[in-house]
Structures are given as C-alpha cells and as structure tokens.
N, C-alpha and C. Protein backbone atom coordinates (compact mmCIF):
# COMPACT_ATOMS: atom_id res chain seq x y z
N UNK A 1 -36.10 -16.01 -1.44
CA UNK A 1 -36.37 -15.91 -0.03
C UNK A 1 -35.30 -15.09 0.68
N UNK A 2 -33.71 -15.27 0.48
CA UNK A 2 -32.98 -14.63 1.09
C UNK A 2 -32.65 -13.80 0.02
N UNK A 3 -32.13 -12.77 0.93
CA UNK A 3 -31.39 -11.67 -0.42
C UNK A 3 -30.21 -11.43 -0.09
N UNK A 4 -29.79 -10.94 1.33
CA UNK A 4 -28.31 -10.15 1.08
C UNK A 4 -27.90 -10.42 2.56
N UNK A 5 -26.92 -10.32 2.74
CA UNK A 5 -26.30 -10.03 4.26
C UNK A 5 -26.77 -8.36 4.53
N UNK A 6 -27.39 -8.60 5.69
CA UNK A 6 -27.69 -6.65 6.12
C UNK A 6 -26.68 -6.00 6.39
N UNK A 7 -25.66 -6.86 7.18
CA UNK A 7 -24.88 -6.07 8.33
C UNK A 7 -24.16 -7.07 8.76
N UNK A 8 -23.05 -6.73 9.29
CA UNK A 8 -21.75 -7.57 9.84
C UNK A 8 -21.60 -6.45 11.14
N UNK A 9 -21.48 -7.57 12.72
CA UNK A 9 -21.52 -6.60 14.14
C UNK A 9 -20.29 -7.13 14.17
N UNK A 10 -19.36 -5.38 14.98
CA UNK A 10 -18.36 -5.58 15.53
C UNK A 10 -18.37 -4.97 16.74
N UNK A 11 -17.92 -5.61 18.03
CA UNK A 11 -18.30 -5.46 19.03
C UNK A 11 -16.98 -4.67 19.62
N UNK A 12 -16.55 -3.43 19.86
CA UNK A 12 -15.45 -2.61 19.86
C UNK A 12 -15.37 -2.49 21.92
N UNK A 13 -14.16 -1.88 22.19
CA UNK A 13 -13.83 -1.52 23.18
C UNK A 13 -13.51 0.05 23.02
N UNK A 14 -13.10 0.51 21.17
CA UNK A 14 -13.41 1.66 21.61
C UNK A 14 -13.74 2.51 20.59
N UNK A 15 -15.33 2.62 20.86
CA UNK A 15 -16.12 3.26 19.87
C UNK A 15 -15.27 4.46 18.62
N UNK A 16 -14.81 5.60 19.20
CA UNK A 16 -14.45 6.82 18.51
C UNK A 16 -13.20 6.30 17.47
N UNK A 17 -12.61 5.60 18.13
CA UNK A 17 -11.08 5.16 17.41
C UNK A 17 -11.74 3.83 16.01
N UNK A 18 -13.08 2.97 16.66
CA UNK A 18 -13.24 2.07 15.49
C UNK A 18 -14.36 3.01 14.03
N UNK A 19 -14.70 3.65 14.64
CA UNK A 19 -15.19 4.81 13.76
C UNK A 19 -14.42 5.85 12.90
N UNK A 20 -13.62 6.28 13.30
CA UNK A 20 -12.99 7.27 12.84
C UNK A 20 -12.39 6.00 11.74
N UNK A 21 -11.61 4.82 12.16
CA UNK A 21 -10.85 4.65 11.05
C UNK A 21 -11.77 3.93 9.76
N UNK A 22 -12.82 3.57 9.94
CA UNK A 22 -14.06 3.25 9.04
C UNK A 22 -14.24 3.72 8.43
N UNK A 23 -14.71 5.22 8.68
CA UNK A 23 -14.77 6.49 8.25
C UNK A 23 -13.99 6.91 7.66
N UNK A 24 -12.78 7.38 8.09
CA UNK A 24 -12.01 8.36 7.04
C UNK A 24 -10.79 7.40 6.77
N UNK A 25 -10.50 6.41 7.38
CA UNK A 25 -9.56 5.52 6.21
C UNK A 25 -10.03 4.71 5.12
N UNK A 26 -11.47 4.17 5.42
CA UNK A 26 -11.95 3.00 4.13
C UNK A 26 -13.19 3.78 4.15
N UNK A 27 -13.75 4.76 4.07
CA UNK A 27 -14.83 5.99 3.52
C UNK A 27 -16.28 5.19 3.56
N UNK A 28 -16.31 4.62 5.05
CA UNK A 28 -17.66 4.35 5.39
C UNK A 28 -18.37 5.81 5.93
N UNK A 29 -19.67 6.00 5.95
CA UNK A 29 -20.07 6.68 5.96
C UNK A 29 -21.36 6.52 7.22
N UNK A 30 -21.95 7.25 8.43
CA UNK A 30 -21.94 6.63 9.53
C UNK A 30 -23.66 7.25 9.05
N UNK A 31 -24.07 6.15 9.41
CA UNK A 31 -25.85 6.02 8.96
C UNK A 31 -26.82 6.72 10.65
N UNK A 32 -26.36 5.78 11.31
CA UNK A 32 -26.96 6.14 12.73
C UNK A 32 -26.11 6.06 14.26
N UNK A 33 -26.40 6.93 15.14
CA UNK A 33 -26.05 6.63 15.94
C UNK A 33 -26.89 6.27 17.65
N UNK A 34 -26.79 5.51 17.94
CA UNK A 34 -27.89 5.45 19.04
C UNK A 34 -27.36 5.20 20.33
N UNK A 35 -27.33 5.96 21.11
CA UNK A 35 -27.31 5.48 22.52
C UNK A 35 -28.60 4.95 23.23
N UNK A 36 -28.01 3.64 24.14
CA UNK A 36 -28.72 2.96 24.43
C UNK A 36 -29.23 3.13 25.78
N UNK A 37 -30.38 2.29 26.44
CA UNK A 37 -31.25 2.91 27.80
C UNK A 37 -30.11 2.44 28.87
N UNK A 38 -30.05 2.43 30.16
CA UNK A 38 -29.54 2.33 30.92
C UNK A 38 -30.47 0.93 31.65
N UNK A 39 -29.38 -0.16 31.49
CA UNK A 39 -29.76 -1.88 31.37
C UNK A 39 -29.40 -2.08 29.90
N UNK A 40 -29.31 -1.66 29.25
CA UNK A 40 -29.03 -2.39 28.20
C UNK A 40 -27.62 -2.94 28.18
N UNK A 41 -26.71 -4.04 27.59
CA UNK A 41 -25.94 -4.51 27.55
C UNK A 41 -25.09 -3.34 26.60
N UNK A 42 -25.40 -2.48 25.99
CA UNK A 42 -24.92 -1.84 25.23
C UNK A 42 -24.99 -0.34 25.28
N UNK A 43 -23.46 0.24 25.58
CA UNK A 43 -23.72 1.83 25.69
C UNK A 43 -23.89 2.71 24.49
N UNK A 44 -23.51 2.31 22.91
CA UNK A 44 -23.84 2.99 22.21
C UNK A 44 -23.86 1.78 20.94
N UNK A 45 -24.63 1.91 19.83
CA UNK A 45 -24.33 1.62 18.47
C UNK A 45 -24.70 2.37 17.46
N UNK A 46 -23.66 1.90 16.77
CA UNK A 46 -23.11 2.68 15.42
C UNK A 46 -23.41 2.14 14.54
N UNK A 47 -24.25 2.59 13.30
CA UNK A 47 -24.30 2.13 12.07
C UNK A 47 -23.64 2.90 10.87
N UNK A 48 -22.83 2.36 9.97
CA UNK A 48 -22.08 2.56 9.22
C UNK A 48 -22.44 1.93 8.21
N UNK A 49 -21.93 2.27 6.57
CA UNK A 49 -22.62 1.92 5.35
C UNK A 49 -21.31 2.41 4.11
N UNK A 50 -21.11 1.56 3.37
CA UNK A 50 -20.22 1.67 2.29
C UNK A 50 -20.91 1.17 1.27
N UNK A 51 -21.34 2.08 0.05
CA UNK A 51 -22.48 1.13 -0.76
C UNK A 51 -23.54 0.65 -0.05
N UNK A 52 -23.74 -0.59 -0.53
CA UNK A 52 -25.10 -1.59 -0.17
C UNK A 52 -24.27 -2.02 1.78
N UNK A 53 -23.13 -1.98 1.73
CA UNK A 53 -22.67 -2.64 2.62
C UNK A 53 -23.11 -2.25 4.07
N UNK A 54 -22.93 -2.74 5.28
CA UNK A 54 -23.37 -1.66 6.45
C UNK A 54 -22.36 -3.22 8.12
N UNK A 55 -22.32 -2.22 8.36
CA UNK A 55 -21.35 -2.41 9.78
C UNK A 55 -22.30 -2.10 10.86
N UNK A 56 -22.72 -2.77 11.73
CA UNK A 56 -23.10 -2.48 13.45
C UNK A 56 -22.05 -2.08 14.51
N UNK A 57 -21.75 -1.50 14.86
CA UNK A 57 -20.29 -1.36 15.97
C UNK A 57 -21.16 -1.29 17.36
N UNK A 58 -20.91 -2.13 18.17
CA UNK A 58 -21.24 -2.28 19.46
C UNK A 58 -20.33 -1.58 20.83
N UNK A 59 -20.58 -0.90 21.58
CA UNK A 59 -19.79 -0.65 22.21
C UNK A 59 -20.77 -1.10 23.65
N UNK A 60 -19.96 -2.08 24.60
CA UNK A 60 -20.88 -2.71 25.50
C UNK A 60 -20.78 -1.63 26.76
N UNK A 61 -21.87 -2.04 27.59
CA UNK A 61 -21.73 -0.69 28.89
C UNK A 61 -21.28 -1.63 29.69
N UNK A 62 -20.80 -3.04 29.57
CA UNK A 62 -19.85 -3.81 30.80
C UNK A 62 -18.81 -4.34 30.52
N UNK A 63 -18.53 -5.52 31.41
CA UNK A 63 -16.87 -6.42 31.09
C UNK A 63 -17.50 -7.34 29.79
N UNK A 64 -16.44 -7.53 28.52
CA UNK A 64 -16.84 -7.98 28.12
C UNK A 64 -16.06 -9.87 27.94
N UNK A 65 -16.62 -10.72 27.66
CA UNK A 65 -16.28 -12.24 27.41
C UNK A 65 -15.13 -11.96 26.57
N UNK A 66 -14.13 -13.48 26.65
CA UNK A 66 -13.13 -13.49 25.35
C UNK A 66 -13.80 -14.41 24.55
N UNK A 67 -14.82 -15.62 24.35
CA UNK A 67 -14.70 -16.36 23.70
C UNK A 67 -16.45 -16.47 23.37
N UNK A 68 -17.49 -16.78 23.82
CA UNK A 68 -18.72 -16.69 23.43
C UNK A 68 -19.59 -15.38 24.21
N UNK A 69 -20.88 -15.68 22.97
CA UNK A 69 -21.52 -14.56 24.50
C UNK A 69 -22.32 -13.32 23.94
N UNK A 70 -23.03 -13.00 24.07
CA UNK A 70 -23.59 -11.40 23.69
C UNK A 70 -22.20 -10.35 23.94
N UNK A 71 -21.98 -10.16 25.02
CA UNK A 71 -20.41 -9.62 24.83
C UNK A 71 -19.27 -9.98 24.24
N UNK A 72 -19.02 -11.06 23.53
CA UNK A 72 -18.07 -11.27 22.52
C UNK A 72 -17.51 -10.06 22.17
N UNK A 73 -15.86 -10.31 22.04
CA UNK A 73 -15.22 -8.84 20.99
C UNK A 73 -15.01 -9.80 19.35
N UNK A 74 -15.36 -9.04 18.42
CA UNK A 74 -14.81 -9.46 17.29
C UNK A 74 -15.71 -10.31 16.19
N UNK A 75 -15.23 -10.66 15.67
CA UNK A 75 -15.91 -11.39 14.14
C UNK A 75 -14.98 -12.21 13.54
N UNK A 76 -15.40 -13.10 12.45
CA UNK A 76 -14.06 -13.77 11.80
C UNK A 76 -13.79 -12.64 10.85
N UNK A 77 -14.25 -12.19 9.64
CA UNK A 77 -13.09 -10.97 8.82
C UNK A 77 -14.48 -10.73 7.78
N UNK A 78 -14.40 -9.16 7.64
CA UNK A 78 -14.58 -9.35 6.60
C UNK A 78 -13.86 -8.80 4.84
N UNK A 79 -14.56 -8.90 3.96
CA UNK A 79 -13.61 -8.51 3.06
C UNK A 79 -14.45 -7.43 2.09
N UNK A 80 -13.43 -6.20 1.59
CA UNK A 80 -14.02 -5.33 1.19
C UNK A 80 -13.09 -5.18 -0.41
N UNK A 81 -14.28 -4.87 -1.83
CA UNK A 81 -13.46 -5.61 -2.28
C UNK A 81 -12.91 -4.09 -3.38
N UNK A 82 -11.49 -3.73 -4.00
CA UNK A 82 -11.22 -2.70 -4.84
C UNK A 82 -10.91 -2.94 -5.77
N UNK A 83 -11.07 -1.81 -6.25
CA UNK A 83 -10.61 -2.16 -8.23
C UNK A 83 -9.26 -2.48 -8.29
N UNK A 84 -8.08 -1.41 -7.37
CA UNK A 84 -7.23 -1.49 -8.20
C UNK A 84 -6.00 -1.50 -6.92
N UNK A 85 -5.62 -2.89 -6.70
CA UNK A 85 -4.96 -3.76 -5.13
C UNK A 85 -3.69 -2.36 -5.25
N UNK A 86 -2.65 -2.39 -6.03
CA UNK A 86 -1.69 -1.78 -6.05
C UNK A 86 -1.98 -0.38 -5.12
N UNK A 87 -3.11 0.47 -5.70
CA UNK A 87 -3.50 2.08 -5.32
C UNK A 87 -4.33 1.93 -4.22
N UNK A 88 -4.87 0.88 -3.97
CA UNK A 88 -5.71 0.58 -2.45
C UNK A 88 -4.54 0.17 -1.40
N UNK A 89 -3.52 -0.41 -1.48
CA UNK A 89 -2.86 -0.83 -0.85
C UNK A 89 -1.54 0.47 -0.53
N UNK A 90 -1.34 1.00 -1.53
CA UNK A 90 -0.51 2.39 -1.12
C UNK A 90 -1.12 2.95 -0.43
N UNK A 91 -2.82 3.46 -0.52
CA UNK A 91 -3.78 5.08 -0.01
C UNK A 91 -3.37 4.35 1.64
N UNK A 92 -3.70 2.96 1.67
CA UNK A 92 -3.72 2.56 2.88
C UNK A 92 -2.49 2.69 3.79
N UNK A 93 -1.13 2.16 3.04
CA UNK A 93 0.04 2.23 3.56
C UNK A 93 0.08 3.65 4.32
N UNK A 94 -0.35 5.01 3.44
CA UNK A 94 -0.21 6.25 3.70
C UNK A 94 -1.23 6.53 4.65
N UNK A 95 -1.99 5.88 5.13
CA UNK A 95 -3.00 6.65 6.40
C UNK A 95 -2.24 5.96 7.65
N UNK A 96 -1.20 4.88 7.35
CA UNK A 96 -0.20 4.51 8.63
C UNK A 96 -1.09 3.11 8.89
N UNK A 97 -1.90 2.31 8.26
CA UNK A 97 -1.94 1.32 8.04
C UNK A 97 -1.50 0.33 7.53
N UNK A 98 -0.97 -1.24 8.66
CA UNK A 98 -0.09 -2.27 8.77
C UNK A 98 -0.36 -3.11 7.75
N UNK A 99 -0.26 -3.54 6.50
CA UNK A 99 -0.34 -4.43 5.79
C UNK A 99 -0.23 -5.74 6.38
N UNK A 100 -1.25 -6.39 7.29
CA UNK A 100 -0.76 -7.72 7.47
C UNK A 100 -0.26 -9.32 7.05
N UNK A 101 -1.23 -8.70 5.57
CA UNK A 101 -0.99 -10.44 4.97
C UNK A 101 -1.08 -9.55 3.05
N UNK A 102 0.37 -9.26 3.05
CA UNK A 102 0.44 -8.30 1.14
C UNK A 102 -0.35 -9.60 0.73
N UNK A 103 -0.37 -9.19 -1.09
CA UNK A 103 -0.77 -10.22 -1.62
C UNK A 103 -0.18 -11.62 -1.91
N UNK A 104 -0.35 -12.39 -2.38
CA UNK A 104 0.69 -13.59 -2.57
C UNK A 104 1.10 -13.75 -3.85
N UNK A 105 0.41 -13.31 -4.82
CA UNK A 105 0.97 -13.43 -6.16
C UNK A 105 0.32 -12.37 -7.06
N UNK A 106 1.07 -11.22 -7.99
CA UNK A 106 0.44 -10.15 -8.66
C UNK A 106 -0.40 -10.87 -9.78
N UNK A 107 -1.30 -9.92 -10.30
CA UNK A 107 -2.56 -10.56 -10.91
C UNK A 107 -3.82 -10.48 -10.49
N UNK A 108 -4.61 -10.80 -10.80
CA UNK A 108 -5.78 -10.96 -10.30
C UNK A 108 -6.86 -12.65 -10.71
N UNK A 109 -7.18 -13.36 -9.86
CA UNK A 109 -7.74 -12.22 -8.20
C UNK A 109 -6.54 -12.09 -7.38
N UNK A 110 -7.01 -11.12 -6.45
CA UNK A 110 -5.67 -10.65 -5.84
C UNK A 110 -6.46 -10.59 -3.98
N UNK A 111 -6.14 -11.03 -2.97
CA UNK A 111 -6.27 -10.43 -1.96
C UNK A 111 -5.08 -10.18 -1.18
N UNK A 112 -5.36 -9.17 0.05
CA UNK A 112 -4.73 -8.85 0.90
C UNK A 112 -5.12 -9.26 2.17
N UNK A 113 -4.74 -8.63 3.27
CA UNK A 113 -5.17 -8.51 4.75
C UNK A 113 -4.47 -7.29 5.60
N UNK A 114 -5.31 -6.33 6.31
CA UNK A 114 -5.37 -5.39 7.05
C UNK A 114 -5.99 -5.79 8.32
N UNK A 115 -5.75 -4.96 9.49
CA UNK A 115 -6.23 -4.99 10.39
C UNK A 115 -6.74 -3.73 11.11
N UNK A 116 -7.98 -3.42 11.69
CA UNK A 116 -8.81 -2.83 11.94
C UNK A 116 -8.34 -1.86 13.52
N UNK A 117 -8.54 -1.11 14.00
CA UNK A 117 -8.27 -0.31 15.17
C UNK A 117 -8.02 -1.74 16.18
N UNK A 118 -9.03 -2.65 16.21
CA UNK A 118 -9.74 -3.33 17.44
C UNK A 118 -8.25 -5.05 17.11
N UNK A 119 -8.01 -4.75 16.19
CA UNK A 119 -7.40 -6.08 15.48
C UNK A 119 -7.96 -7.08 14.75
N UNK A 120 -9.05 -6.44 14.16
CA UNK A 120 -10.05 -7.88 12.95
C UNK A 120 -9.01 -7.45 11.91
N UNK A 121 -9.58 -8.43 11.34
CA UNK A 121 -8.72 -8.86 10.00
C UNK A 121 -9.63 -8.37 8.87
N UNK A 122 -9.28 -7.49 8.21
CA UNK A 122 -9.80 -7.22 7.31
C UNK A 122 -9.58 -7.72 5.66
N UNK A 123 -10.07 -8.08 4.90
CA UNK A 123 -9.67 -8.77 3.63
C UNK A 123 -9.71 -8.01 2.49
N UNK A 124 -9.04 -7.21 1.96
CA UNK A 124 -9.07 -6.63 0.37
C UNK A 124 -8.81 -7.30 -0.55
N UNK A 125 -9.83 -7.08 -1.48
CA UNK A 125 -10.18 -8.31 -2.86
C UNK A 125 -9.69 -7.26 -4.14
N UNK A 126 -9.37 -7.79 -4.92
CA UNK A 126 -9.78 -7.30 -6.36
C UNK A 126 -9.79 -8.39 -7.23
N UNK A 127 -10.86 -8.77 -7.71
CA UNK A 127 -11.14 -9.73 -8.38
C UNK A 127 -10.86 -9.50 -10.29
C-alpha cells in the first residue's frame, strides 16, 4: 500500500541561497520550478531531486509563523546517506561548510551533522 516518502518540504526565507547550496554543494538537481498565482500563500516552489530522493522548497509571499502553521520555517532533519564519511566530509569542509555534529566514533555506521543555508540540520550517514 505505501511505498516511499515523495518529498520532504522546506519552507525557506531565501529561495536562491537554499537552492544554490542543494545544488552545487550536495548535487541536487532542480526538477521544477513554479511560481505561484497571486493569493497563494506561496511565491515560488522549487522541486529538487537527488536519486529517487526529492525536496519541495517553499518560499512564502507573507510573514511567516515560528512554531505551527502552513507558514512554518523548517523540518526536523533530514539525512542523506554517502559511501565514504571521511571524503564527504572533506568535499564539504571545502565548499566552506560548518561541520556541526563530526562523527562520534570512526567506523561504520558512521553519522554526521551539517547545516543547511536556512539552519536545518542535515544528517550524513554511511552505513
């Protein structure tokens, strides 16, 4: 009956900057882009795709909420997962990305934590 997660929404404040680093730091690849009618809660969305994987990026056309809400900013995390933590975790260091949470013990499984333009938490696996 169920099959897969479609999509994980992140609700941005600023479209070009949460794109670009999707894009050319973790090599998502941008599926659609749509601007939205005028009333809609939303001035543009972005669809993005890594593999099977795919991202919604919301960018709202008003003020948005901190804590519930169709305007919500944010998500709890998600995690994207690489072969090889050591060479994922350098390419990253070198695009000027903050390592927030290294790993805790070498080996595998192994995760990390990064953080995103907007400040989500991002999770790198290598299992």
């Amino acid at each position: 009956m169920f099959k897969r997660i479609d999509h994980v929404e992140i609700v941005t404040l600023d479209m070009e900057k949460t794109v670009g680093f999707y894009t050319r730091v973790l090599s998502f690849s941008v599926k659609q882009k749509l601007p939205m009618r005028s009333g809609s809660p939303w001035k543009e969305i972005v669809f993005l795709t890594l593999g099977d994987t795919m991202l919604e990026l919301l960018s709202p056309a008003g003020p948005v909420q901190g804590q519930s809400g169709q305007g919500q900013l944010g998500y709890r995390m998600m995690a994207i997962e690489v072969e090889d933590m050591d060479k994922a975790l350098e390419y990253l260091k070198g695009q000027g990305v903050e390592i927030s949470r290294p790993p805790l013990s070498p080996g595998r499984p192994s995760r990390a934590e990064i953080k995103d333009p907007n400040g989500f938490t991002i999770e790198i696996r290598q299992w």
